[in-house]
N, C-alpha and C. Protein backbone atom coordinates (compact mmCIF):
# COMPACT_ATOMS: atom_id res chain seq x y z
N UNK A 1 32.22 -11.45 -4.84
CA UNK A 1 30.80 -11.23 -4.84
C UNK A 1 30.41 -10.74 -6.23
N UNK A 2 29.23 -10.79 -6.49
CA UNK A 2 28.53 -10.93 -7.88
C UNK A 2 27.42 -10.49 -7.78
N UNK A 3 26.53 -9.31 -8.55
CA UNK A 3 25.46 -9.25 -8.62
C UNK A 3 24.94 -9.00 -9.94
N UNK A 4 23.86 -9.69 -9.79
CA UNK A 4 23.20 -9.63 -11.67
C UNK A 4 21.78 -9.32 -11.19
N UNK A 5 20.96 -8.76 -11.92
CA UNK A 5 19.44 -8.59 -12.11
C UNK A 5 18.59 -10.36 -12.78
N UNK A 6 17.78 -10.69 -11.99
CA UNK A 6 17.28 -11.86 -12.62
C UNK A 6 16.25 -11.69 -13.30
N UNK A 7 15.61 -12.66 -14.21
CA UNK A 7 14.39 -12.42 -15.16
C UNK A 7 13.07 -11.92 -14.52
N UNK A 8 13.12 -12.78 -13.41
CA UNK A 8 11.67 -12.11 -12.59
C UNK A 8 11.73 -11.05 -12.05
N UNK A 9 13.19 -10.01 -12.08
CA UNK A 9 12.83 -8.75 -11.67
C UNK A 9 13.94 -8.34 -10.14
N UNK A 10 13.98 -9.21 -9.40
CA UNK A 10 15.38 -9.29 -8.90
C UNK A 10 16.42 -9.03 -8.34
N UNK A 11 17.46 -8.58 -7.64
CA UNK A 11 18.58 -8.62 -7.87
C UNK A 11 19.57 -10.06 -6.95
N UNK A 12 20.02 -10.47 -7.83
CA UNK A 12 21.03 -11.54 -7.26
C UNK A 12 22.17 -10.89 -6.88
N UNK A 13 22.37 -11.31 -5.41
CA UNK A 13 23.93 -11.01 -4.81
C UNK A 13 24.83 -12.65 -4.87
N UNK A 14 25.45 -13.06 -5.88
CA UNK A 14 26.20 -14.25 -5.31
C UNK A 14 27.74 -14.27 -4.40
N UNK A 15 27.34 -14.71 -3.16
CA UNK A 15 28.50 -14.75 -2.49
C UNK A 15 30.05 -15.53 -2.79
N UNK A 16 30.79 -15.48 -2.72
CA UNK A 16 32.22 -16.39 -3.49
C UNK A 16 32.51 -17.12 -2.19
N UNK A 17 32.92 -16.43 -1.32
CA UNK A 17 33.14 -16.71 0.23
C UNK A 17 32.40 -16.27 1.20
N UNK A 18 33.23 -16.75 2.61
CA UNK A 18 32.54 -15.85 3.94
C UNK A 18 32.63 -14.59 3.78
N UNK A 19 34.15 -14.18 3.50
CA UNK A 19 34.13 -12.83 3.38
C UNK A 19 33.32 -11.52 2.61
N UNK A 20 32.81 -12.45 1.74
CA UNK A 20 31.39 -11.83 0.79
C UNK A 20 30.45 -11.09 2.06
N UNK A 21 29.43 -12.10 2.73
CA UNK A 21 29.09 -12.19 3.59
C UNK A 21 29.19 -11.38 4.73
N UNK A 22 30.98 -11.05 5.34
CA UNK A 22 31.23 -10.06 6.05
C UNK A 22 31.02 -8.86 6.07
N UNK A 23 31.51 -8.74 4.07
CA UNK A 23 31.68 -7.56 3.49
C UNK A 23 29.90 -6.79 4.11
N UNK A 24 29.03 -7.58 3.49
CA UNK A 24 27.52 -7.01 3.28
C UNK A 24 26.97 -6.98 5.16
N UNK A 25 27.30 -7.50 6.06
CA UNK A 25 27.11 -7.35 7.19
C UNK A 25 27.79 -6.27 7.42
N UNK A 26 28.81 -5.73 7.28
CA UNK A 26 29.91 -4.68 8.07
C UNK A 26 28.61 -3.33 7.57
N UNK A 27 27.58 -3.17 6.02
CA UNK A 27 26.73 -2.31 6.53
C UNK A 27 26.23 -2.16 7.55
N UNK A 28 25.55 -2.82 8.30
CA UNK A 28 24.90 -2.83 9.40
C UNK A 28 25.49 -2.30 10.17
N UNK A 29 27.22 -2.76 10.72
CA UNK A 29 27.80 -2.32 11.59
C UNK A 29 28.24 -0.44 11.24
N UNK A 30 28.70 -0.46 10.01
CA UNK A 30 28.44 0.90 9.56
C UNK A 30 27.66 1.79 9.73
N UNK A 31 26.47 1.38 9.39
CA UNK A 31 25.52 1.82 9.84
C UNK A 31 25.43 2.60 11.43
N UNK A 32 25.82 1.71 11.83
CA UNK A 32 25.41 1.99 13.19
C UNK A 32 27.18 2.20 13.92
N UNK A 33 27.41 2.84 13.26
CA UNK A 33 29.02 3.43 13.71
C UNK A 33 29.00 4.37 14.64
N UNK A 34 28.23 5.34 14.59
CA UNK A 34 27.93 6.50 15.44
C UNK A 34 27.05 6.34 16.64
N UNK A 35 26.75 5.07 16.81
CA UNK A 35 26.09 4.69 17.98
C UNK A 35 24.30 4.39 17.48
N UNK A 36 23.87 5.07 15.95
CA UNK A 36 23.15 4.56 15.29
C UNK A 36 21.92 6.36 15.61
N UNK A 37 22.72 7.40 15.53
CA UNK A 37 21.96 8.65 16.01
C UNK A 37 21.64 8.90 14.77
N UNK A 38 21.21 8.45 13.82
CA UNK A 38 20.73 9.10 12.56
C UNK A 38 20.22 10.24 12.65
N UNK A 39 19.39 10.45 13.62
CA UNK A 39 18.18 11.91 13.62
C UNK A 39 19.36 12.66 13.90
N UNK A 40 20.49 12.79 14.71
CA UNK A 40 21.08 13.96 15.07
C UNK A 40 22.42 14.25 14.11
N UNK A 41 22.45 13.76 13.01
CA UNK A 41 23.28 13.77 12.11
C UNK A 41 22.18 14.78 11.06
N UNK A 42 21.36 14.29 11.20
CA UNK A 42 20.26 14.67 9.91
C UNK A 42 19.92 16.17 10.82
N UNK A 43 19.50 16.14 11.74
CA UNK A 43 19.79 17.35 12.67
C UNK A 43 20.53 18.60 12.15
N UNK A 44 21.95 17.57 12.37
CA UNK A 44 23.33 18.86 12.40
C UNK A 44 23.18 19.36 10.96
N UNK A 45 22.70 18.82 9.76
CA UNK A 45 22.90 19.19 8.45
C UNK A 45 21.86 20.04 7.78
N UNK A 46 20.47 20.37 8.94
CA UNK A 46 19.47 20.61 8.37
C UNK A 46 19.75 22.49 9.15
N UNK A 47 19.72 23.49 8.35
CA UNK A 47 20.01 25.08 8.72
C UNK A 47 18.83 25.18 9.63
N UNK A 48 17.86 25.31 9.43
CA UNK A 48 16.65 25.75 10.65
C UNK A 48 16.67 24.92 11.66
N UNK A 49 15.90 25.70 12.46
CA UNK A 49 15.19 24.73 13.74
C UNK A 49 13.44 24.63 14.03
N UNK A 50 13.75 23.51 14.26
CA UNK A 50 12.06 23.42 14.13
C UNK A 50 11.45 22.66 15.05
N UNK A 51 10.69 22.86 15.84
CA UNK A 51 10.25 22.62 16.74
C UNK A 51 9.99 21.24 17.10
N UNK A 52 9.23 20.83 15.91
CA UNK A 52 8.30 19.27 16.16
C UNK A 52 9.76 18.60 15.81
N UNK A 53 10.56 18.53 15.37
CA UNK A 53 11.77 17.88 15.14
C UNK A 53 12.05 16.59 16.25
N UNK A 54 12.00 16.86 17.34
CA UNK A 54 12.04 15.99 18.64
C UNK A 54 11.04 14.88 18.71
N UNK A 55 9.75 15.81 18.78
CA UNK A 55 8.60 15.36 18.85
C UNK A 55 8.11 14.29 17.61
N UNK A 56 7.92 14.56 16.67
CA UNK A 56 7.32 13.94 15.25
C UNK A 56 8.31 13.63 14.45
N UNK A 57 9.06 14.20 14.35
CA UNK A 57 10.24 13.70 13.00
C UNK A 57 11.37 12.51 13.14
N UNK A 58 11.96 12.99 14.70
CA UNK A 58 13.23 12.20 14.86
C UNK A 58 12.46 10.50 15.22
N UNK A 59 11.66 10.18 16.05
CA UNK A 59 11.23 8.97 16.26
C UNK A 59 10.42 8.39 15.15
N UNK A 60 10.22 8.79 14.11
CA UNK A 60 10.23 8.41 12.49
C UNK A 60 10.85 8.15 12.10
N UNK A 61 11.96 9.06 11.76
CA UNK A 61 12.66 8.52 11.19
C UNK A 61 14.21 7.43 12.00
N UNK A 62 13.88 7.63 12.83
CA UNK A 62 14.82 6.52 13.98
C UNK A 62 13.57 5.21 13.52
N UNK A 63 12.60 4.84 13.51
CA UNK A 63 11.77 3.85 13.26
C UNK A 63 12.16 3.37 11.97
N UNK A 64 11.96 4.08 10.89
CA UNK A 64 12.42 3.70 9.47
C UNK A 64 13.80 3.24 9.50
N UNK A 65 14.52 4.17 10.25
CA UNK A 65 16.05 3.67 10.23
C UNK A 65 16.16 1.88 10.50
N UNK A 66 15.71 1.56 11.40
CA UNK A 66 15.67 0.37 12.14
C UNK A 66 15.00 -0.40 11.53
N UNK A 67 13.53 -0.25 10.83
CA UNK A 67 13.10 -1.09 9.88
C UNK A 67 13.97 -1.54 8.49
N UNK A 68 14.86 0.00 8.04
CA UNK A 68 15.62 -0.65 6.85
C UNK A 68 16.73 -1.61 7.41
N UNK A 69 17.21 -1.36 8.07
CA UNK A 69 18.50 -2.24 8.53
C UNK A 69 17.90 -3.29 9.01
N UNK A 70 16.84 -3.61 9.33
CA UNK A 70 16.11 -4.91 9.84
C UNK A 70 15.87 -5.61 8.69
N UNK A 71 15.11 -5.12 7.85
CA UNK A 71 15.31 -6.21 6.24
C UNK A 71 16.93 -6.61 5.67
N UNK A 72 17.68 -5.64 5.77
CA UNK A 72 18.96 -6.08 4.87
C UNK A 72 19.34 -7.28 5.74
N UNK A 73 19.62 -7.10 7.05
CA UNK A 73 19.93 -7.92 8.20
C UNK A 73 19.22 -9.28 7.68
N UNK A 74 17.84 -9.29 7.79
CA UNK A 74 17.23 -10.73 7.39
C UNK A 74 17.43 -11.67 5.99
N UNK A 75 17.38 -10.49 4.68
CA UNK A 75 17.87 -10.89 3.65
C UNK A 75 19.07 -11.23 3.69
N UNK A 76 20.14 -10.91 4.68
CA UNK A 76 21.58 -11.35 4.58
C UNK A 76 21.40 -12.78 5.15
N UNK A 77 21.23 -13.18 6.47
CA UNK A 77 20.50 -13.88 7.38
C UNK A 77 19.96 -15.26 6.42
N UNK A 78 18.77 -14.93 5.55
CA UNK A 78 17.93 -15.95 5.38
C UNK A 78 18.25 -16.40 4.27
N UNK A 79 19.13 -16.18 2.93
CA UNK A 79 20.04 -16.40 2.21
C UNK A 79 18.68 -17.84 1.47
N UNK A 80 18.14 -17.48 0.42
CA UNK A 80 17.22 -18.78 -0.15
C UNK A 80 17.69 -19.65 -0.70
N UNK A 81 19.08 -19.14 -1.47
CA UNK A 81 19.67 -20.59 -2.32
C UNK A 81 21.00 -19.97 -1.79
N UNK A 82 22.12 -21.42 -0.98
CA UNK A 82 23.41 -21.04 -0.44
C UNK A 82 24.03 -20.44 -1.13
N UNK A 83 24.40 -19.63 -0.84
CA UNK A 83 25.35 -18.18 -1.45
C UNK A 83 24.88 -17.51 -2.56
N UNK A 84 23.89 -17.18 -2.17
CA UNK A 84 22.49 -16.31 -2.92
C UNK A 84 21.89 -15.56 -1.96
N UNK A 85 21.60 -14.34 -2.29
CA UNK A 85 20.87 -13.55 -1.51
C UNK A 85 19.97 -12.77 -2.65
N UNK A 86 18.77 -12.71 -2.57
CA UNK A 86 17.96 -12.01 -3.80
C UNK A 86 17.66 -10.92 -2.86
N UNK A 87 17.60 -9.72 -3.69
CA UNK A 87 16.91 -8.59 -3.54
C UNK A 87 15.65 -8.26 -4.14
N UNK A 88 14.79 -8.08 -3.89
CA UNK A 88 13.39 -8.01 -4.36
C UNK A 88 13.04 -6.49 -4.61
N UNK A 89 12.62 -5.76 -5.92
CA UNK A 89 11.99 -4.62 -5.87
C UNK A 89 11.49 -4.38 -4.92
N UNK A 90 10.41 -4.65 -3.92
CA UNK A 90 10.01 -3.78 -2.86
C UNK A 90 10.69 -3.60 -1.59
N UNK A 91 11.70 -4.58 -1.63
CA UNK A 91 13.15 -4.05 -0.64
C UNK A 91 14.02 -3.37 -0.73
N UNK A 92 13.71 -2.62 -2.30
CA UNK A 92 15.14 -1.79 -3.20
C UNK A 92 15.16 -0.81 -1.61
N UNK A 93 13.97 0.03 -1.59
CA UNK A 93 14.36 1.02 -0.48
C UNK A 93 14.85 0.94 0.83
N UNK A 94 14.84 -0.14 1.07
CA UNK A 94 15.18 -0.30 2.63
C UNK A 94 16.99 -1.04 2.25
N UNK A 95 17.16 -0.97 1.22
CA UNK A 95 18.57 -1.42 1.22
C UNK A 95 19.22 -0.36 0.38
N UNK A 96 18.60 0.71 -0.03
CA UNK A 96 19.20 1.98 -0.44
C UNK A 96 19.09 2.45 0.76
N UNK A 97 18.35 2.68 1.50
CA UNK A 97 18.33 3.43 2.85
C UNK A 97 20.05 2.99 3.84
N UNK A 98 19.58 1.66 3.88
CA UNK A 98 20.36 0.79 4.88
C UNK A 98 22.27 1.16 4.67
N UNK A 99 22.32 1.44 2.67
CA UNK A 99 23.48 1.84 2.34
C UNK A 99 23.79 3.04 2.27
N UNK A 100 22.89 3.92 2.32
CA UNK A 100 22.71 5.39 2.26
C UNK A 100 23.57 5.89 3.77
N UNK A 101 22.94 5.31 4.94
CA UNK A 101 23.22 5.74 6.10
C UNK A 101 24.53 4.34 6.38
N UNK A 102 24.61 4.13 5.74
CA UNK A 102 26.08 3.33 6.28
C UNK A 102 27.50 4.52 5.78
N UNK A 103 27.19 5.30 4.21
CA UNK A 103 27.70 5.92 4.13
C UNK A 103 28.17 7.32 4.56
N UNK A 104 26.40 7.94 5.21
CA UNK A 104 26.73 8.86 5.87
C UNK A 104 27.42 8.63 7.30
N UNK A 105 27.32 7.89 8.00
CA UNK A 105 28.19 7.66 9.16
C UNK A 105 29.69 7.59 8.86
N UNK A 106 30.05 6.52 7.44
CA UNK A 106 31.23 7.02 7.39
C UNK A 106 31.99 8.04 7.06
N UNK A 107 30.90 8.81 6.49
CA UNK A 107 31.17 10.33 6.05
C UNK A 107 31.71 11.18 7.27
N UNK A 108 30.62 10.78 8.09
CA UNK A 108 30.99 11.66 9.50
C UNK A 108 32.40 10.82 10.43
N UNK A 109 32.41 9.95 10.04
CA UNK A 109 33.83 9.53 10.48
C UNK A 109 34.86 9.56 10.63
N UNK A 110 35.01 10.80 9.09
CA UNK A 110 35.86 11.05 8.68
C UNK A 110 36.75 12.45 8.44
């Protein structure tokens, strides 16, 4: 696998093989290693307690969770030129997110 920044701004992932492919899917599954409890990870790490936490926070950010992993998923998925996957500036965050929490799960995995 290969990634370069393109002129229009960009990022190119070029795949070599399937296994490319696997590699960038197994986020998802990463992701969602722990059964996909993000809020109660983010929970265990946060010292206070706070009330609205249940209420307002966790089904936010469980929503965002699911929206980022829903773009990487499609950009993996919809692939524009075969064994090309572009990343677009306004997806940077949802695929920093998507890798962010792939890592904290394996953090807690471990």
């Amino acid at each position: 696998m290969k990634a370069a920044p393109t002129l229009d701004g960009r990022l190119r992932i070029d795949l070599e093989d399937e296994r490319d492919r696997m590699v960038l899917e197994a986020i998802l599954v990463d992701a969602r290693s722990d059964g996909g409890q993000l809020s109660e990870l983010v929970a265990r790490m946060r010292d206070e307690d706070d009330g609205d936490w249940e209420e307002f926070v966790k089904p936010e950010l469980e929503e965002q969770f699911d929206r980022q992993l829903g773009a990487v998923a499609h950009a993996i998925s919809k692939g524009e030129v075969p064994g090309a996957i572009f990343v677009v500036k306004e997806d940077a965050e949802e695929w920093y997110g998507a890798l962010n929490r792939a890592r904290l799960a394996l953090e807690e995995a471990c």
